[in-house]
Protein backbone atom coordinates (compact mmCIF):
# COMPACT_ATOMS: atom_id res chain seq x y z
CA UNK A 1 -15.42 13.29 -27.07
CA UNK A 2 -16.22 10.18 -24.80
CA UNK A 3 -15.20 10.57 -21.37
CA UNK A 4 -12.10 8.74 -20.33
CA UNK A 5 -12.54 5.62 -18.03
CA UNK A 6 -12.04 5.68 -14.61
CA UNK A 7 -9.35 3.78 -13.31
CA UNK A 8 -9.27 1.59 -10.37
CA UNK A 9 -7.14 1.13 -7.85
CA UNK A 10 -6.96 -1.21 -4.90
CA UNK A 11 -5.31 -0.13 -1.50
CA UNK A 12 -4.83 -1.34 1.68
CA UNK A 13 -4.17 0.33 4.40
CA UNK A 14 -6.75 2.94 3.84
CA UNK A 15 -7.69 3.45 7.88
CA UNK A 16 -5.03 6.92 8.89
CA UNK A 17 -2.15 8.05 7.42
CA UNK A 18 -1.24 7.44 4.01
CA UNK A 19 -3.39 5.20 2.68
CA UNK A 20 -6.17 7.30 3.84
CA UNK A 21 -4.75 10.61 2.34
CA UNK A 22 -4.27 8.61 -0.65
CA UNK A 23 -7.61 7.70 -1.09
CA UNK A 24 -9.36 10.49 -0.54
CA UNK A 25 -7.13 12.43 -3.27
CA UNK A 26 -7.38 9.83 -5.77
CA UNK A 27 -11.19 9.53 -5.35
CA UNK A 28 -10.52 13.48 -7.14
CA UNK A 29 -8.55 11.80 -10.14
CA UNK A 30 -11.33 10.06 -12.04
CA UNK A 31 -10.25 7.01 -9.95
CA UNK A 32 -12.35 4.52 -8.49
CA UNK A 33 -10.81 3.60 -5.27
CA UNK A 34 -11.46 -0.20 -3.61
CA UNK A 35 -9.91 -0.49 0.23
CA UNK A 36 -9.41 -1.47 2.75
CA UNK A 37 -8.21 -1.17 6.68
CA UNK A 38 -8.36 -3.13 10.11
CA UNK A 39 -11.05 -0.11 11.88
CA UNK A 40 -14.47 -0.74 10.57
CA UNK A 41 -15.52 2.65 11.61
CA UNK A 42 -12.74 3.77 9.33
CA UNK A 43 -13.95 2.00 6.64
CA UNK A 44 -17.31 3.01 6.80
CA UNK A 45 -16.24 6.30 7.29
CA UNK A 46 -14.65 6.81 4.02
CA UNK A 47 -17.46 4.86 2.45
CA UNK A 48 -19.66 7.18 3.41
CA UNK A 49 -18.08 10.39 2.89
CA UNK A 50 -16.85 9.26 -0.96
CA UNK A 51 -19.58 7.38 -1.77
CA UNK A 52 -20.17 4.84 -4.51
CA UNK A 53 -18.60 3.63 -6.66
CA UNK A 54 -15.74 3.49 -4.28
CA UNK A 55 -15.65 0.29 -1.69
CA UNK A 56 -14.05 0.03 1.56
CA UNK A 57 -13.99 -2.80 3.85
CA UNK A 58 -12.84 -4.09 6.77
CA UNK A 59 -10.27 -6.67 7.28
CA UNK A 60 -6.49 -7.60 7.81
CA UNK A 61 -4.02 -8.10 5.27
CA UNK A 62 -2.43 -10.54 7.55
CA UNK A 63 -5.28 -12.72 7.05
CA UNK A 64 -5.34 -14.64 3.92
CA UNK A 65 -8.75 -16.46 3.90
CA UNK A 66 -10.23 -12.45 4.69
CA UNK A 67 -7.81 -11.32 1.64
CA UNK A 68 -8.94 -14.52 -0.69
CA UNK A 69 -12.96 -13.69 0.38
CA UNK A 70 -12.57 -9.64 -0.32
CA UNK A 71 -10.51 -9.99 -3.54
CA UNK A 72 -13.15 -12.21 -4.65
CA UNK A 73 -16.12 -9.89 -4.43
CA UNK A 74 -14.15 -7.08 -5.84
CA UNK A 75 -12.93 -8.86 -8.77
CA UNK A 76 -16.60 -9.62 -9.30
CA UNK A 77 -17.96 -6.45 -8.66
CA UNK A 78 -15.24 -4.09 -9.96
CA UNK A 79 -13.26 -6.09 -12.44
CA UNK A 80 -9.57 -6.57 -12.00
CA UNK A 81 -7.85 -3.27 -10.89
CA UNK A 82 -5.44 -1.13 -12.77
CA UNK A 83 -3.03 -0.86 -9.65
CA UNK A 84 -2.74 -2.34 -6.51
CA UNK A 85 -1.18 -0.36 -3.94
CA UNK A 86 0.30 -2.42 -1.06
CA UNK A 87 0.20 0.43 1.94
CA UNK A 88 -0.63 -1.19 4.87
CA UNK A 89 2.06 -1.25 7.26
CA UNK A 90 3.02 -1.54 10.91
CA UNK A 91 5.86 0.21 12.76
CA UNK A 92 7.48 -1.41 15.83
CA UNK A 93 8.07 0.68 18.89
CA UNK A 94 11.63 2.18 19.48
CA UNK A 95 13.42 -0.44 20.89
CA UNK A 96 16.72 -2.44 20.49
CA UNK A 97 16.21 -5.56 18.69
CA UNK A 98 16.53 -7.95 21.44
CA UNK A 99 13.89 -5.64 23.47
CA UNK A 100 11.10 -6.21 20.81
CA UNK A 101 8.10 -8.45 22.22
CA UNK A 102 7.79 -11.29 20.14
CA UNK A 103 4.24 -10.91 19.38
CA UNK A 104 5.32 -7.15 17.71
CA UNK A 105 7.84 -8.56 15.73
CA UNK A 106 5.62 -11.07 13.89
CA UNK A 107 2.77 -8.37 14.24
CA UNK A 108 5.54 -5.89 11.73
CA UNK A 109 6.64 -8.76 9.25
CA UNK A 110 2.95 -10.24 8.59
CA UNK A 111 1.35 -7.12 7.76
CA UNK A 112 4.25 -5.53 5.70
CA UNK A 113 5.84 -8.53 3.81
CA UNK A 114 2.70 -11.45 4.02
CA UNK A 115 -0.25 -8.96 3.89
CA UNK A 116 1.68 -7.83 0.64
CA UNK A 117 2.64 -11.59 -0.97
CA UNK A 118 -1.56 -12.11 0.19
CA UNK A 119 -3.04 -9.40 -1.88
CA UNK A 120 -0.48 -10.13 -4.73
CA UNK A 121 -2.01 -13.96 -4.66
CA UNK A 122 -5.58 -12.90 -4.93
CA UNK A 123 -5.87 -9.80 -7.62
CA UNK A 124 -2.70 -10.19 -9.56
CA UNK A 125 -3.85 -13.30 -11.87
CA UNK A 126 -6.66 -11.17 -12.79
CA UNK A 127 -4.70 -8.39 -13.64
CA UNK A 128 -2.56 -10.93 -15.80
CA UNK A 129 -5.39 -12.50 -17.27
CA UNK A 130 -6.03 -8.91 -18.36
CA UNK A 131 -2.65 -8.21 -19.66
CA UNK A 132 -1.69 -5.04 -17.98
CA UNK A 133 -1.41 -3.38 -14.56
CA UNK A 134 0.84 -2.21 -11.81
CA UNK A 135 1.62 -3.06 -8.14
CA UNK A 136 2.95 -0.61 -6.14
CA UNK A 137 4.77 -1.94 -3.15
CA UNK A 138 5.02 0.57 -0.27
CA UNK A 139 9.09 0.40 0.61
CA UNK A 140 10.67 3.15 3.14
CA UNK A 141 13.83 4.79 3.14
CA UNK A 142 14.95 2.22 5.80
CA UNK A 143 14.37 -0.37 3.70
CA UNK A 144 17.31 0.81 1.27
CA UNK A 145 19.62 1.48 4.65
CA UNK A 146 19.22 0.97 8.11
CA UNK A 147 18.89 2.62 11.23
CA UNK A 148 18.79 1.78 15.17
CA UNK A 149 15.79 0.71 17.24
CA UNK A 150 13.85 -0.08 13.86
CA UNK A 151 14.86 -3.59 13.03
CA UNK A 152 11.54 -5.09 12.18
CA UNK A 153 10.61 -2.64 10.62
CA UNK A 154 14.42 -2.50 8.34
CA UNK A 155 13.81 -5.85 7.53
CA UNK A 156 10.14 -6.11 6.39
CA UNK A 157 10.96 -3.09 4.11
CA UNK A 158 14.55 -5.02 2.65
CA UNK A 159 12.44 -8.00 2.60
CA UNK A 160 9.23 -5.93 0.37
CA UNK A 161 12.30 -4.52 -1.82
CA UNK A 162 13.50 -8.18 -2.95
CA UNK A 163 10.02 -9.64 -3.37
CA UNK A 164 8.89 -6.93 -5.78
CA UNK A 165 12.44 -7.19 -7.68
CA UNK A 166 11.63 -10.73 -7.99
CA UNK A 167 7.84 -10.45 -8.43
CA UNK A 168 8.25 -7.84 -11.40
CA UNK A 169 11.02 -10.72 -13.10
CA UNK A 170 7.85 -13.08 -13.15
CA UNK A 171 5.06 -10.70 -14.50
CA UNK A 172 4.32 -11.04 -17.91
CA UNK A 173 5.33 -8.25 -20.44
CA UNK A 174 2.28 -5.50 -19.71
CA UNK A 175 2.26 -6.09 -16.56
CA UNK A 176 5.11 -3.98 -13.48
CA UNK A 177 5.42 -4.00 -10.21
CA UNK A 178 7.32 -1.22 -8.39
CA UNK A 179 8.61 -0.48 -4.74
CA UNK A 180 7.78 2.90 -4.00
CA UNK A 181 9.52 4.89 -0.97
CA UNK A 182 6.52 7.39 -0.21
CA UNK A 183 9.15 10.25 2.12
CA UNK A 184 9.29 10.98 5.41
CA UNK A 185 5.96 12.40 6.21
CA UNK A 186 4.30 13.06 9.17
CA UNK A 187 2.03 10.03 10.45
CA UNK A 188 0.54 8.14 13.46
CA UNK A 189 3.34 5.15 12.70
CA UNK A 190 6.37 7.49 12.51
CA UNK A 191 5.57 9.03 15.69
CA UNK A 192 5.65 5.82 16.97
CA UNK A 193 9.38 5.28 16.56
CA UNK A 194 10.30 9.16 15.85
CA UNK A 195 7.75 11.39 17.78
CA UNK A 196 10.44 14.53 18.19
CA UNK A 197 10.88 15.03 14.92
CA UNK A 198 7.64 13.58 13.13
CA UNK A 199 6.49 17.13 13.18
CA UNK A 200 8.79 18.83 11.11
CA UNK A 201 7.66 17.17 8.29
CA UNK A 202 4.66 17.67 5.70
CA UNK A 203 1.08 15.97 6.62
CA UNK A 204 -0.47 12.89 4.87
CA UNK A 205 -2.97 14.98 2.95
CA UNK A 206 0.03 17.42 1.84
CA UNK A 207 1.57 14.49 0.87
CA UNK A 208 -1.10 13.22 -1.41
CA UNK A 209 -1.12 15.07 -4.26
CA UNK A 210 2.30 14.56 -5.32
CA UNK A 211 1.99 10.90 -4.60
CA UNK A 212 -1.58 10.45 -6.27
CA UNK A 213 0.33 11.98 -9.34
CA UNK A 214 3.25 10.29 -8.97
CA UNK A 215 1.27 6.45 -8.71
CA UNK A 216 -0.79 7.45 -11.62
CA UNK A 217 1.91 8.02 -13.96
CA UNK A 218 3.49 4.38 -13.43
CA UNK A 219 3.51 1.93 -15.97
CA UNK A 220 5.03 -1.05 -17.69
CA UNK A 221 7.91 1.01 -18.27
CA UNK A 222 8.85 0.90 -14.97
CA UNK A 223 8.88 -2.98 -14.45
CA UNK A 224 11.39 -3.63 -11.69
CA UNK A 225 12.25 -0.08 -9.96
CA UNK A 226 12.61 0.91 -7.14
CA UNK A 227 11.50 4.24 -6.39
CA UNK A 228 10.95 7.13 -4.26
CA UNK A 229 8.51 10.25 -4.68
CA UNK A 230 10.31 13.55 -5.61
């Protein structure tokens, strides 16, 4: 029997937490794993420690003429992926609304809602072209309800749940895209607005392999949903 082709999937977000975690356990899945992150020497960390044929590189989602240039090598080196996985995300720090620095604010909605609409403009018409594939928006329990002192945050994950509602309404049949609520786990970010009680819950790389399971199972069928890891 042949052996099965590896699937690839695009991340961002793959510098700490999740997206890293997620990486490094799908590189185990007979994946081939293309991301990226804002550290370089996170990058070329995982780079070097997975190895080819995986592909990291460094840049920010919130810039679309970095997003337009890395989408375009990869589509021409790796083809167009079988899922793209919008992770990267920024928390804001604890803070009323009205206390948030305007700079953080824009810092929380560019990454989380543009960096997502600028990887969707640059890989999906490939994956159309193709005629199947999945995007998996990362979503958060708080962006389903809401919660004090995480306002930017509340709305650039309402705002990622009605773009990929809307988004999967305009894919062609073959073709999903999902929001995905990964759980509360224990990261860098939600320290950041929750550092008492980050602890008490299960590590990224813990994490991982129910959510590298979980993504891989996705599909057409699931055009539209919004979802959240058992």
């Amino acid at each position: 029997m042949g052996t099965a082709l590896k699937r690839l999937l695009v991340v961002s977000g793959t510098s700490r937490g999740l997206g890293r975690a997620l990486a490094l356990e799908l590189s185990h899945s007979n994946c081939v794993v293309v991301g990226c992150g804002r550290s370089a020497e996170a990058m070329q960390s995982l780079a070097r420690e997975l190895g080819a044929p995986h592909d990291f590189e460094a840049l920010d989602v919130r810039d679309d003429a970095a997003v337009a240039r890395w989408a375009t090598r990869v589509l021409a080196e790796h083809g167009a992926p079988d899922f793209l996985v919008n992770n990267a995300g920024l928390m804001n720090d604890s803070l009323e609304l009205w206390k948030v620095p305007a700079p953080q604010f824009d810092a929380v909605i560019d990454t989380n809602v543009k960096g997502v609409a600028n990887l969707v403009r640059h890989f999906v018409p490939a994956m159309i072209a193709r005629g199947r594939g999945v995007i998996v928006n990362m979503s958060s329990g708080w962006g389903r309800s809401a919660d004090a002192k995480v306002a930017p945050y509340c709305a650039s994950k309402y705002a990622v749940e009605g773009l990929s509602q809307s988004l999967a309404q305009e894919l062609p049949e073959g073709l999903a895209c999902v929001a995905l609520s990964p759980g509360v786990v224990d990261t860098d970010m939600l320290r950041q607005c929750w550092a008492d009680e980050a602890g008490s819950y299960p590590k990224p790389q813990a994490w991982a392999g129910n959510a590298a399971a979980f993504l891989l199972q996705l599909g057409a069928k699931d055009n539209g949903q919004s979802l959240a890891l058992p």
